[in-house]
PDB file of N, CA and C in Angstrom:
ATOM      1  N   UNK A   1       0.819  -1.196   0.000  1.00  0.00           N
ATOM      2  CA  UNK A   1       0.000   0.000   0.000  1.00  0.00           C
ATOM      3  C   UNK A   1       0.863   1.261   0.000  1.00  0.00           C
ATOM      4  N   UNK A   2       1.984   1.361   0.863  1.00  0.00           N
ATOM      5  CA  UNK A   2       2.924   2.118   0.847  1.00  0.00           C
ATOM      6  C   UNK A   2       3.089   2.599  -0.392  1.00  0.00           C
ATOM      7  N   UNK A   3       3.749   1.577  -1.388  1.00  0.00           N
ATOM      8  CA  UNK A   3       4.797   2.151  -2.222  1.00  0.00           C
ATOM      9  C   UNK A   3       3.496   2.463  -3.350  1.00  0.00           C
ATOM     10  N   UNK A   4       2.072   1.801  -3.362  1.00  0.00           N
ATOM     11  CA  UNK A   4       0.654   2.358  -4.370  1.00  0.00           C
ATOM     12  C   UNK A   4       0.948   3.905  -4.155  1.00  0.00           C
ATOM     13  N   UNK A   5       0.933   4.777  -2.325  1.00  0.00           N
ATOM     14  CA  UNK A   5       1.059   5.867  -2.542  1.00  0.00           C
ATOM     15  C   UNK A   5       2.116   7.051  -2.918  1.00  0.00           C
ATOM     16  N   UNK A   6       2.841   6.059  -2.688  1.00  0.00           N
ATOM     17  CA  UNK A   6       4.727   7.061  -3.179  1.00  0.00           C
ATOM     18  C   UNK A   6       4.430   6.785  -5.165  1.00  0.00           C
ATOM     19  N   UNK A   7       4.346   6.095  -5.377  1.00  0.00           N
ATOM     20  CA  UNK A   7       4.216   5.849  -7.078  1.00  0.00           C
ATOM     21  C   UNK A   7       3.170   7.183  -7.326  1.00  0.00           C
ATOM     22  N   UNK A   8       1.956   7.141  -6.646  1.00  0.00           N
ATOM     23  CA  UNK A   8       0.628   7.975  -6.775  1.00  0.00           C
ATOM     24  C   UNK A   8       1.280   9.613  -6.630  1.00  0.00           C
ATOM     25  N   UNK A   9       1.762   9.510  -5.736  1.00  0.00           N
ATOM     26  CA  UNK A   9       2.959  10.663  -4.981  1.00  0.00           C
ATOM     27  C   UNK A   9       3.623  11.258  -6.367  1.00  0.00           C
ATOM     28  N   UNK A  10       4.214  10.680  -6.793  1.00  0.00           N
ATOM     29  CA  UNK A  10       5.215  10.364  -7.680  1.00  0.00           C
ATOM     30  C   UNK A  10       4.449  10.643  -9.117  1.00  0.00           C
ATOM     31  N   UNK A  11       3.631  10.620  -9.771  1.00  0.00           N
ATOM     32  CA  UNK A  11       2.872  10.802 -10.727  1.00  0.00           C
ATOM     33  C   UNK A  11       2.433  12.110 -10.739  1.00  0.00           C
ATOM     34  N   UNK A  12       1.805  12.147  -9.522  1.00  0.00           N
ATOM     35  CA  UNK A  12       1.344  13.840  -8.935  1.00  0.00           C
ATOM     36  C   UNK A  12       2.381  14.564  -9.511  1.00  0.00           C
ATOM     37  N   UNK A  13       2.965  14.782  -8.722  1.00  0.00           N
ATOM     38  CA  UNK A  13       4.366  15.127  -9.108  1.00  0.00           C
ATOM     39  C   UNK A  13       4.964  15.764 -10.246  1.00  0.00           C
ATOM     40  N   UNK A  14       4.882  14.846 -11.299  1.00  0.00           N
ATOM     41  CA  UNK A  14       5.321  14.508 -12.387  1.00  0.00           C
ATOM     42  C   UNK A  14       4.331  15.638 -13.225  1.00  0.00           C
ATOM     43  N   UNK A  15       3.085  15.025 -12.857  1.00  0.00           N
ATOM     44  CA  UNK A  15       2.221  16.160 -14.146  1.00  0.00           C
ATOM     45  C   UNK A  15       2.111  17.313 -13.351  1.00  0.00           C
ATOM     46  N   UNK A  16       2.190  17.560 -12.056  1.00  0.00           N
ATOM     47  CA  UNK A  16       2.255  18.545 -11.891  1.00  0.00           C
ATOM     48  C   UNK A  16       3.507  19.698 -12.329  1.00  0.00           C
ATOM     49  N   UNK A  17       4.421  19.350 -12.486  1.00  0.00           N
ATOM     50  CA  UNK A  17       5.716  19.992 -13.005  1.00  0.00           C
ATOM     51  C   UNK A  17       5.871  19.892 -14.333  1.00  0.00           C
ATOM     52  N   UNK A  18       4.694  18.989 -15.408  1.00  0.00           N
ATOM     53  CA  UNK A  18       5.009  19.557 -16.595  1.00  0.00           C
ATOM     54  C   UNK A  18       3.436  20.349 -16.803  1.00  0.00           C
ATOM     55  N   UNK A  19       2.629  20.615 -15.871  1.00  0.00           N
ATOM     56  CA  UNK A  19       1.694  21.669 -15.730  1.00  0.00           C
ATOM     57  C   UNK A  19       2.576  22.828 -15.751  1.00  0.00           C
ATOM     58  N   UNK A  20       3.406  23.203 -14.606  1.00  0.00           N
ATOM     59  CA  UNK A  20       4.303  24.025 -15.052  1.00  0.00           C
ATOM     60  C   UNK A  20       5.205  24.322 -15.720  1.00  0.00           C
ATOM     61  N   UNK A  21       5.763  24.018 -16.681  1.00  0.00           N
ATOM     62  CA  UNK A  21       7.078  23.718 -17.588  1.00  0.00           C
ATOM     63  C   UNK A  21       5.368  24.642 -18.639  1.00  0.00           C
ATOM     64  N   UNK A  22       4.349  24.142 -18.829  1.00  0.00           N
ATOM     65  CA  UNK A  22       3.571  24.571 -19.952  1.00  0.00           C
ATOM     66  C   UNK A  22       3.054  26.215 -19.739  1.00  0.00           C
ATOM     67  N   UNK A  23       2.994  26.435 -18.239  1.00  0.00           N
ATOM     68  CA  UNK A  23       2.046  27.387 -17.792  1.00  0.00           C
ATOM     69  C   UNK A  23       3.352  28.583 -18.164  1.00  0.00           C
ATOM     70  N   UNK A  24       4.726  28.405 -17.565  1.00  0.00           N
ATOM     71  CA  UNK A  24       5.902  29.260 -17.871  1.00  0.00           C
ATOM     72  C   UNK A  24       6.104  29.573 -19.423  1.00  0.00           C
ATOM     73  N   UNK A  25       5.823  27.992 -20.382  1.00  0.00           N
ATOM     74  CA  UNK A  25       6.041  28.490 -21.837  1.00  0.00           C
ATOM     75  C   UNK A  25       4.862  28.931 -22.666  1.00  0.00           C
ATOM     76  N   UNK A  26       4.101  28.969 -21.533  1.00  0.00           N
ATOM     77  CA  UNK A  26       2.715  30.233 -22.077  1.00  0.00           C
ATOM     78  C   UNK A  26       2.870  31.517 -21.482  1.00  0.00           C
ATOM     79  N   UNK A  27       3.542  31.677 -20.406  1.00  0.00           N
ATOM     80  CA  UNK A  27       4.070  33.060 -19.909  1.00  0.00           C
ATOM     81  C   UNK A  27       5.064  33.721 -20.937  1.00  0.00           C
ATOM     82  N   UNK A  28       5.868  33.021 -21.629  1.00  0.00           N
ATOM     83  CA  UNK A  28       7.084  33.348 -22.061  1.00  0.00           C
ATOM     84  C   UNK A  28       6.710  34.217 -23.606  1.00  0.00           C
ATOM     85  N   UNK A  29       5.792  33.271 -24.076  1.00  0.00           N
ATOM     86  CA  UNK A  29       5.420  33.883 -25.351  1.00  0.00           C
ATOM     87  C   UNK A  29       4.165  34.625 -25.223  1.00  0.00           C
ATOM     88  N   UNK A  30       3.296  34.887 -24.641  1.00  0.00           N
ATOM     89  CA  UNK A  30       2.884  36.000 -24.005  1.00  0.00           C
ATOM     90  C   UNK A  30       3.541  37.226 -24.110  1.00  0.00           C
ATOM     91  N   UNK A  31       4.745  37.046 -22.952  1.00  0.00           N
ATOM     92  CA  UNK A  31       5.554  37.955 -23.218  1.00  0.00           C
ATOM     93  C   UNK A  31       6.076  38.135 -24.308  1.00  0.00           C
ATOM     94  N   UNK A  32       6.676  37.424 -25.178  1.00  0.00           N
ATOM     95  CA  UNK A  32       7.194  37.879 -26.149  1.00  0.00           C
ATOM     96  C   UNK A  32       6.409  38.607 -27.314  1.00  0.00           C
ATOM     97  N   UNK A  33       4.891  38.032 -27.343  1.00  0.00           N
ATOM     98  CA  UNK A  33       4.008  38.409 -27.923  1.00  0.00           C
ATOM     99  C   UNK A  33       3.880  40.132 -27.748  1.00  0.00           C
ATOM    100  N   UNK A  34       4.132  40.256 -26.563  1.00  0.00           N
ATOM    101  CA  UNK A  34       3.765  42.153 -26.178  1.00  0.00           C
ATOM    102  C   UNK A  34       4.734  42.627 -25.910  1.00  0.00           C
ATOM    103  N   UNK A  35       6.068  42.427 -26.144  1.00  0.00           N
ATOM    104  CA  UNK A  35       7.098  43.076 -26.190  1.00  0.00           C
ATOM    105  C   UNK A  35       7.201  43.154 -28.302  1.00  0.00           C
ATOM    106  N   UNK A  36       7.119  42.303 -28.960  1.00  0.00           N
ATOM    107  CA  UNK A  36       7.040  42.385 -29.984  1.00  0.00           C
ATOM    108  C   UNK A  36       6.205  43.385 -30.993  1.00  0.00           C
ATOM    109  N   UNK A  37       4.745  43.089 -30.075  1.00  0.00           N
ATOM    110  CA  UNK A  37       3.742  44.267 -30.453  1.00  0.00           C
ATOM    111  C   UNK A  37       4.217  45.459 -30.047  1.00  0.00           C
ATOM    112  N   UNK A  38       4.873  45.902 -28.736  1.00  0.00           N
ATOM    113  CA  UNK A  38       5.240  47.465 -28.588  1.00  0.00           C
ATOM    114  C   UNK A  38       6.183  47.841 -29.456  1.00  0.00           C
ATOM    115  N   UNK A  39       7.351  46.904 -29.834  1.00  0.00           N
ATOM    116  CA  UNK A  39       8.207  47.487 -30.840  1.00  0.00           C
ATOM    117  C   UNK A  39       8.054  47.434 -32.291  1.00  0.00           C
ATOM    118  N   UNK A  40       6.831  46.804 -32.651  1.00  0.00           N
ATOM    119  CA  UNK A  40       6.729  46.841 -33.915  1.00  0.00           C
ATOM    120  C   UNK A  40       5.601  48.644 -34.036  1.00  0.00           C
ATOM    121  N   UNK A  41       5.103  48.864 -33.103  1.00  0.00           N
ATOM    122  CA  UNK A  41       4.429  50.137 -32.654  1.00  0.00           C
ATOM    123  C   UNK A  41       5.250  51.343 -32.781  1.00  0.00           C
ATOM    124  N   UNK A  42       5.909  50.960 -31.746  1.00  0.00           N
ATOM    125  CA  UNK A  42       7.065  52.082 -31.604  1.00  0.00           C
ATOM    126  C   UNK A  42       8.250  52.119 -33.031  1.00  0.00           C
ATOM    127  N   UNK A  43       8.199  51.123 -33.569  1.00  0.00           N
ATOM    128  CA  UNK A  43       9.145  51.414 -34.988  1.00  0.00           C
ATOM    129  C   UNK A  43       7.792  52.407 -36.212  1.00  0.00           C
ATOM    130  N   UNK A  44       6.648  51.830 -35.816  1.00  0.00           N
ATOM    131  CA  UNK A  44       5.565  52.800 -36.827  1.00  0.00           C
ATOM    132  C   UNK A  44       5.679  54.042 -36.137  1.00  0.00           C
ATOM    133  N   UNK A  45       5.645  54.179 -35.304  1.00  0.00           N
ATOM    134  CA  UNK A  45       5.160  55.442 -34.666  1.00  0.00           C
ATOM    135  C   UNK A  45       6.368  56.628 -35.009  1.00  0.00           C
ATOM    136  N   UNK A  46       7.834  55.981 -35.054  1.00  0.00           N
ATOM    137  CA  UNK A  46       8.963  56.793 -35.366  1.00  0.00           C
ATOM    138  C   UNK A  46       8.636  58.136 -36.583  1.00  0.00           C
ATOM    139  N   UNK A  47       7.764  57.406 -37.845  1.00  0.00           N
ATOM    140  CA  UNK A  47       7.955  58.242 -38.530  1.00  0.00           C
ATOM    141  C   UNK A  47       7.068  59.502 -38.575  1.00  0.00           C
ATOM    142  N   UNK A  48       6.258  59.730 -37.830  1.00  0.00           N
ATOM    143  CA  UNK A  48       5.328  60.620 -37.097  1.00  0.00           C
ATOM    144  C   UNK A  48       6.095  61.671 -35.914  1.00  0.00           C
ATOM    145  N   UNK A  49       7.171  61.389 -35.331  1.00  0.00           N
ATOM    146  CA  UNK A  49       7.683  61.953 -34.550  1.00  0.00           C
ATOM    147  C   UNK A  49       7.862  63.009 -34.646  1.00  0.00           C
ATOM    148  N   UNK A  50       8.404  63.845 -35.250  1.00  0.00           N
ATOM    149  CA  UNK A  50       8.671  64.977 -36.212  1.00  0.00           C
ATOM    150  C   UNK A  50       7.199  66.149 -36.424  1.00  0.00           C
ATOM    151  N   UNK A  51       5.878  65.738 -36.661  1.00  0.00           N
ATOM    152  CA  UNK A  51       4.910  66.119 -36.192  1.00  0.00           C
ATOM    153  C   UNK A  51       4.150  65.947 -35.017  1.00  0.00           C
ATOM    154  N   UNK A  52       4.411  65.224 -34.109  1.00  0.00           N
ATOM    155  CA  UNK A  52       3.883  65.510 -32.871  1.00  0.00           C
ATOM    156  C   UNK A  52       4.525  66.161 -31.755  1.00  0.00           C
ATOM    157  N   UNK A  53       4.220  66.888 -31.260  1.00  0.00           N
ATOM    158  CA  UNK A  53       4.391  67.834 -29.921  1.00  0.00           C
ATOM    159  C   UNK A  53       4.505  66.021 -28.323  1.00  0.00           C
ATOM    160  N   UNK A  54       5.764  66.751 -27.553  1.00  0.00           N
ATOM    161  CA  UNK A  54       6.273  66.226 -26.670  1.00  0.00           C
ATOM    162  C   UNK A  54       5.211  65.360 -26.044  1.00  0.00           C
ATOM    163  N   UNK A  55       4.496  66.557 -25.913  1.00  0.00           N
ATOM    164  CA  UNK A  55       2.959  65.777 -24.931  1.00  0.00           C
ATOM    165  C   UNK A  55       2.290  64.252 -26.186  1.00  0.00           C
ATOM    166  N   UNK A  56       1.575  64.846 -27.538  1.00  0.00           N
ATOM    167  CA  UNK A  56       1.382  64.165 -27.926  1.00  0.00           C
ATOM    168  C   UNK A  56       2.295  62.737 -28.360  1.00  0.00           C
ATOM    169  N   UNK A  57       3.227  63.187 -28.694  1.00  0.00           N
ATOM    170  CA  UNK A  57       4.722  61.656 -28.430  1.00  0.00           C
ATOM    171  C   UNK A  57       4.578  60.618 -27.040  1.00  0.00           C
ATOM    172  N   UNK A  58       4.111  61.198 -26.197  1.00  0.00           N
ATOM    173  CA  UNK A  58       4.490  60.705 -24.821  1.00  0.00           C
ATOM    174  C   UNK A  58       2.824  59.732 -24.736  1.00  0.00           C
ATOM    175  N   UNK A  59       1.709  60.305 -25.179  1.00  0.00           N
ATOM    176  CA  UNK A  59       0.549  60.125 -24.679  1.00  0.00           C
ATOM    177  C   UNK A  59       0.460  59.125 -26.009  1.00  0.00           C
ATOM    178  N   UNK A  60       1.161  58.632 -27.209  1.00  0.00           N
ATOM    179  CA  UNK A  60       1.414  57.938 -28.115  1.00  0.00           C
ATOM    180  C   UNK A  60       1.987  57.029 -27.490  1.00  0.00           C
ATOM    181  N   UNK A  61       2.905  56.800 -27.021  1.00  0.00           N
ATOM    182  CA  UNK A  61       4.003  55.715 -26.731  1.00  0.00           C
ATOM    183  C   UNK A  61       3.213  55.408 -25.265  1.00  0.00           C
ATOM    184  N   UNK A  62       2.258  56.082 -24.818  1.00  0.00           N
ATOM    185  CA  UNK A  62       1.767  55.784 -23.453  1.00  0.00           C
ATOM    186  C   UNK A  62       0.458  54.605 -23.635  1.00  0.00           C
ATOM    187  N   UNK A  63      -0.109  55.157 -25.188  1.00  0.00           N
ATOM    188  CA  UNK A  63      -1.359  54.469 -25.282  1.00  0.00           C
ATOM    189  C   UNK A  63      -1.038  53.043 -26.335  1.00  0.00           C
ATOM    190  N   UNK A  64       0.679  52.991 -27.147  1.00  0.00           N
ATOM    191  CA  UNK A  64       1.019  51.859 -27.161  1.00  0.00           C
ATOM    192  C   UNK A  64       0.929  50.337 -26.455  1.00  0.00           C
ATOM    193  N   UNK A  65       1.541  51.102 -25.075  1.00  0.00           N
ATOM    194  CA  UNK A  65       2.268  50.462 -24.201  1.00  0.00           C
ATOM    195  C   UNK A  65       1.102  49.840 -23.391  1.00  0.00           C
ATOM    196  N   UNK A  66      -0.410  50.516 -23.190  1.00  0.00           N
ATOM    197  CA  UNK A  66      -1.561  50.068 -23.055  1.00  0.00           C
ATOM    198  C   UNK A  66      -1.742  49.044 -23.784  1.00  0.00           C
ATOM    199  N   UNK A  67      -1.860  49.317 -25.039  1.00  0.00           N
ATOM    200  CA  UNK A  67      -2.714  48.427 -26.039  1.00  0.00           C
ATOM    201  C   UNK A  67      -1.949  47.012 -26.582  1.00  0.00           C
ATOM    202  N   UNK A  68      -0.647  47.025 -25.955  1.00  0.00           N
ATOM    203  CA  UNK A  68       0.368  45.564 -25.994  1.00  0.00           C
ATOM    204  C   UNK A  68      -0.360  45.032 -24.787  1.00  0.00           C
ATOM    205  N   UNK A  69      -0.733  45.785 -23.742  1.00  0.00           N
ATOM    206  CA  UNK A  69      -1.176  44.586 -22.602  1.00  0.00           C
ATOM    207  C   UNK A  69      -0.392  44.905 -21.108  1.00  0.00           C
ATOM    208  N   UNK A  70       0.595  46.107 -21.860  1.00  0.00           N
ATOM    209  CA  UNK A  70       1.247  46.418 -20.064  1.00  0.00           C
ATOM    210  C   UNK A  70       0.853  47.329 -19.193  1.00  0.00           C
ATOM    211  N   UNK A  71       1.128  47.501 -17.824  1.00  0.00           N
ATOM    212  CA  UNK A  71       0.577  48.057 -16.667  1.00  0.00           C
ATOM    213  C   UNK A  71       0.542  49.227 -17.184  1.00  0.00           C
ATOM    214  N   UNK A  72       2.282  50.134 -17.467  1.00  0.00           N
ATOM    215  CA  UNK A  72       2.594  51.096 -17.647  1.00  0.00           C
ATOM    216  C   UNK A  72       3.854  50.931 -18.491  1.00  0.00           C
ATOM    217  N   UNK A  73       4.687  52.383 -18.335  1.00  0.00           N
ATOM    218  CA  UNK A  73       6.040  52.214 -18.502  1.00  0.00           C
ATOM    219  C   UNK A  73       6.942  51.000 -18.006  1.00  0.00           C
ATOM    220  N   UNK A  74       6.993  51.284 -16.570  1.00  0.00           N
ATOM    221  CA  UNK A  74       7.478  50.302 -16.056  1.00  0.00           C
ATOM    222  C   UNK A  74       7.872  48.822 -16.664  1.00  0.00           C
ATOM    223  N   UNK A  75       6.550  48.537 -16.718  1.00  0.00           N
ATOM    224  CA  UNK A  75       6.238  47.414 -16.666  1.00  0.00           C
ATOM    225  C   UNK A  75       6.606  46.757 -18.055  1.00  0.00           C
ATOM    226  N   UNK A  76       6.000  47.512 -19.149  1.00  0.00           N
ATOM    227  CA  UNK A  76       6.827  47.406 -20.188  1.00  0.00           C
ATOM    228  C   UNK A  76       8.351  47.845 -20.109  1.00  0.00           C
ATOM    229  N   UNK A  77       9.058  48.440 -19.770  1.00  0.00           N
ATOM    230  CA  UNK A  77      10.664  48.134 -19.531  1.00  0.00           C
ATOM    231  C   UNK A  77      10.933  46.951 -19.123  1.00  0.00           C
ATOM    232  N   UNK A  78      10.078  46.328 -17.319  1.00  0.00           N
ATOM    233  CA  UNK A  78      10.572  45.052 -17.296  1.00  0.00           C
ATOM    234  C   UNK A  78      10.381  43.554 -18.299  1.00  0.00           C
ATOM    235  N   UNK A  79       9.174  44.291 -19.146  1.00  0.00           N
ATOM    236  CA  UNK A  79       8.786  42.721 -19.620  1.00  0.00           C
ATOM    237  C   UNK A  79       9.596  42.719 -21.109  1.00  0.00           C
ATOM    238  N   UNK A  80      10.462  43.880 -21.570  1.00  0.00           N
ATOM    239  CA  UNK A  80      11.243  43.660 -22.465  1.00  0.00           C
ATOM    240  C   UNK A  80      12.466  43.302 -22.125  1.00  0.00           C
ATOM    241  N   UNK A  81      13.130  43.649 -21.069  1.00  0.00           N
ATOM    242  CA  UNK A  81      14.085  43.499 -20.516  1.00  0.00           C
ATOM    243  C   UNK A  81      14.279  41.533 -20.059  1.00  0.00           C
ATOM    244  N   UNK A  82      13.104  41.544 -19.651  1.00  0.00           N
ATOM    245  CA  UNK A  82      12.309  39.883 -19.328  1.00  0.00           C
ATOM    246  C   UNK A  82      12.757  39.045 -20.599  1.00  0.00           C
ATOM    247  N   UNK A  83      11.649  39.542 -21.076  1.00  0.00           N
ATOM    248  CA  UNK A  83      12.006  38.824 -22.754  1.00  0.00           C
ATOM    249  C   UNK A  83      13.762  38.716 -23.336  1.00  0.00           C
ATOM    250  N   UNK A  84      14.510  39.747 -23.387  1.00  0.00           N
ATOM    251  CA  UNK A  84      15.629  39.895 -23.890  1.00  0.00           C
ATOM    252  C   UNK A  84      17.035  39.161 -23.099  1.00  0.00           C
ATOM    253  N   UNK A  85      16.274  38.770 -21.583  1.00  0.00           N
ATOM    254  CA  UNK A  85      17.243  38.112 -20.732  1.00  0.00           C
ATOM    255  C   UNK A  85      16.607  36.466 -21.121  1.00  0.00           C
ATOM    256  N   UNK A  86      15.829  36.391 -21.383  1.00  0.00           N
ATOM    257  CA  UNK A  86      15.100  34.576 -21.830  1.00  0.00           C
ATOM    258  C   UNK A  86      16.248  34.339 -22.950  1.00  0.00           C
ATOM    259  N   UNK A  87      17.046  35.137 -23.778  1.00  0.00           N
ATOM    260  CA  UNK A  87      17.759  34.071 -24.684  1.00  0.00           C
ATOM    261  C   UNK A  87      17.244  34.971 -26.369  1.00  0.00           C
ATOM    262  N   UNK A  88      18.147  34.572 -27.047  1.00  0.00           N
ATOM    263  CA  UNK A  88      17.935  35.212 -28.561  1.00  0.00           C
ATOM    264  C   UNK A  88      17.017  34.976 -29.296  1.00  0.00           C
ATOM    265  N   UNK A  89      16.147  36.114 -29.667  1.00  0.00           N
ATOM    266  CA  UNK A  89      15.127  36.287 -30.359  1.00  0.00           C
ATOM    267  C   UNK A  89      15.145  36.536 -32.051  1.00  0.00           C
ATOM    268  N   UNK A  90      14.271  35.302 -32.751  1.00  0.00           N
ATOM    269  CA  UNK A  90      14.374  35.519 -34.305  1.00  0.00           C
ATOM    270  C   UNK A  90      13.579  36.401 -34.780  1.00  0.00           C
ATOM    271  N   UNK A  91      12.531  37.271 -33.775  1.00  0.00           N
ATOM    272  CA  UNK A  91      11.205  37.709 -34.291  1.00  0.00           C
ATOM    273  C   UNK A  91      12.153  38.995 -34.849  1.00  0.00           C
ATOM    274  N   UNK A  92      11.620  39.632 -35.872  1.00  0.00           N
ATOM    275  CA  UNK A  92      12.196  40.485 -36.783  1.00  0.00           C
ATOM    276  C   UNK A  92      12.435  42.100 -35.929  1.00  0.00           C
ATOM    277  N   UNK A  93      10.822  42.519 -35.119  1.00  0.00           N
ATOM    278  CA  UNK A  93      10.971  43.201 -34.175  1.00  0.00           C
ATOM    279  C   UNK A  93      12.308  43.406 -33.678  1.00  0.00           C
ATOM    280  N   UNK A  94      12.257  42.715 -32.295  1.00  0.00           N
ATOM    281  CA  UNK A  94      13.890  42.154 -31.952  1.00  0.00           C
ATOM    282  C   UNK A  94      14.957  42.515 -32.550  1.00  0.00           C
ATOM    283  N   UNK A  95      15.350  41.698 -33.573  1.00  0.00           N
ATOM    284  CA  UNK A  95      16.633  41.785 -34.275  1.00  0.00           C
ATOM    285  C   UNK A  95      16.453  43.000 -35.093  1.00  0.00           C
ATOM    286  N   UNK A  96      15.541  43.943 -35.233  1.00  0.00           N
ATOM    287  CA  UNK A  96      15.970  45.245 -35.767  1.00  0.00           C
ATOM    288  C   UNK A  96      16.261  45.906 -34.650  1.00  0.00           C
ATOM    289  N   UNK A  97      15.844  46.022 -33.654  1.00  0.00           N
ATOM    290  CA  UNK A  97      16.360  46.708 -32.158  1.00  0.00           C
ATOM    291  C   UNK A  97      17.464  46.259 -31.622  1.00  0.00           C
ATOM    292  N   UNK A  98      17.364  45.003 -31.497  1.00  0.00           N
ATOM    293  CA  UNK A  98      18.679  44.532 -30.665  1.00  0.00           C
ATOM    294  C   UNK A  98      19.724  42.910 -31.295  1.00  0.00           C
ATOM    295  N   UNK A  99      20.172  43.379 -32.385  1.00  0.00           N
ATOM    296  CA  UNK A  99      20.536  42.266 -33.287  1.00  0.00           C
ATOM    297  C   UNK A  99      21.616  41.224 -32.353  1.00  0.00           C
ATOM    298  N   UNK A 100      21.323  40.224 -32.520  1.00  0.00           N
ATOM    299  CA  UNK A 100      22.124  38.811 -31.844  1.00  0.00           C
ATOM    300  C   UNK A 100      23.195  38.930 -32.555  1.00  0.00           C
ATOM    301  N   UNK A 101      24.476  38.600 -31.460  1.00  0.00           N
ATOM    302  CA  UNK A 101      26.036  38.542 -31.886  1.00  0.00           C
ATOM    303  C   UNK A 101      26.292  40.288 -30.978  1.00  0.00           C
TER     304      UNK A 101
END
């Protein structure tokens, strides 16, 4: 009976940790998903710069940073910063900002 519940134990276990291994590589691309969307934003938005006033630039890159899915500034700094410490990115975004090598 013992070892029925260490095996049972043991199974638990098991799917429970590739529950997580799945739940992290749905976090991950998530993230990458809205770090990708802000910079593909912020590369459109560049060529507009030039006609908008400070305020309007700021309240642009503010209502970006909304519409990817983040808190704020902040938050988008950490979740690119997040993303860019996970390891090298092929998404095109990315490698026009921050090319690998």
């Amino acid at each position: 009976m013992k070892k029925a519940v260490q095996i049972e134990n043991a199974l638990e276990l098991r799917a429970l940790q590739r529950a997580e291994a799945q739940l992290d590589a749905a976090n991950r691309a998530y993230l990458a998903m809205q770090v990708h969307g802000l910079l593909n934003a912020l590369r459109e938005m560049e060529e507009f710069t030039d006609r908008l006033s400070d305020h309007q630039f700021n309240g642009a890159i503010r209502d970006a940073i909304l519409a990817c899915g983040f808190a704020d500034e902040v938050d988008a700094w950490q979740g690119i910063m997040e993303h860019l410490r996970s390891g090298p990115c092929n998404e095109s975004s990315c490698q026009e900002r921050f090319p690998i090598g």
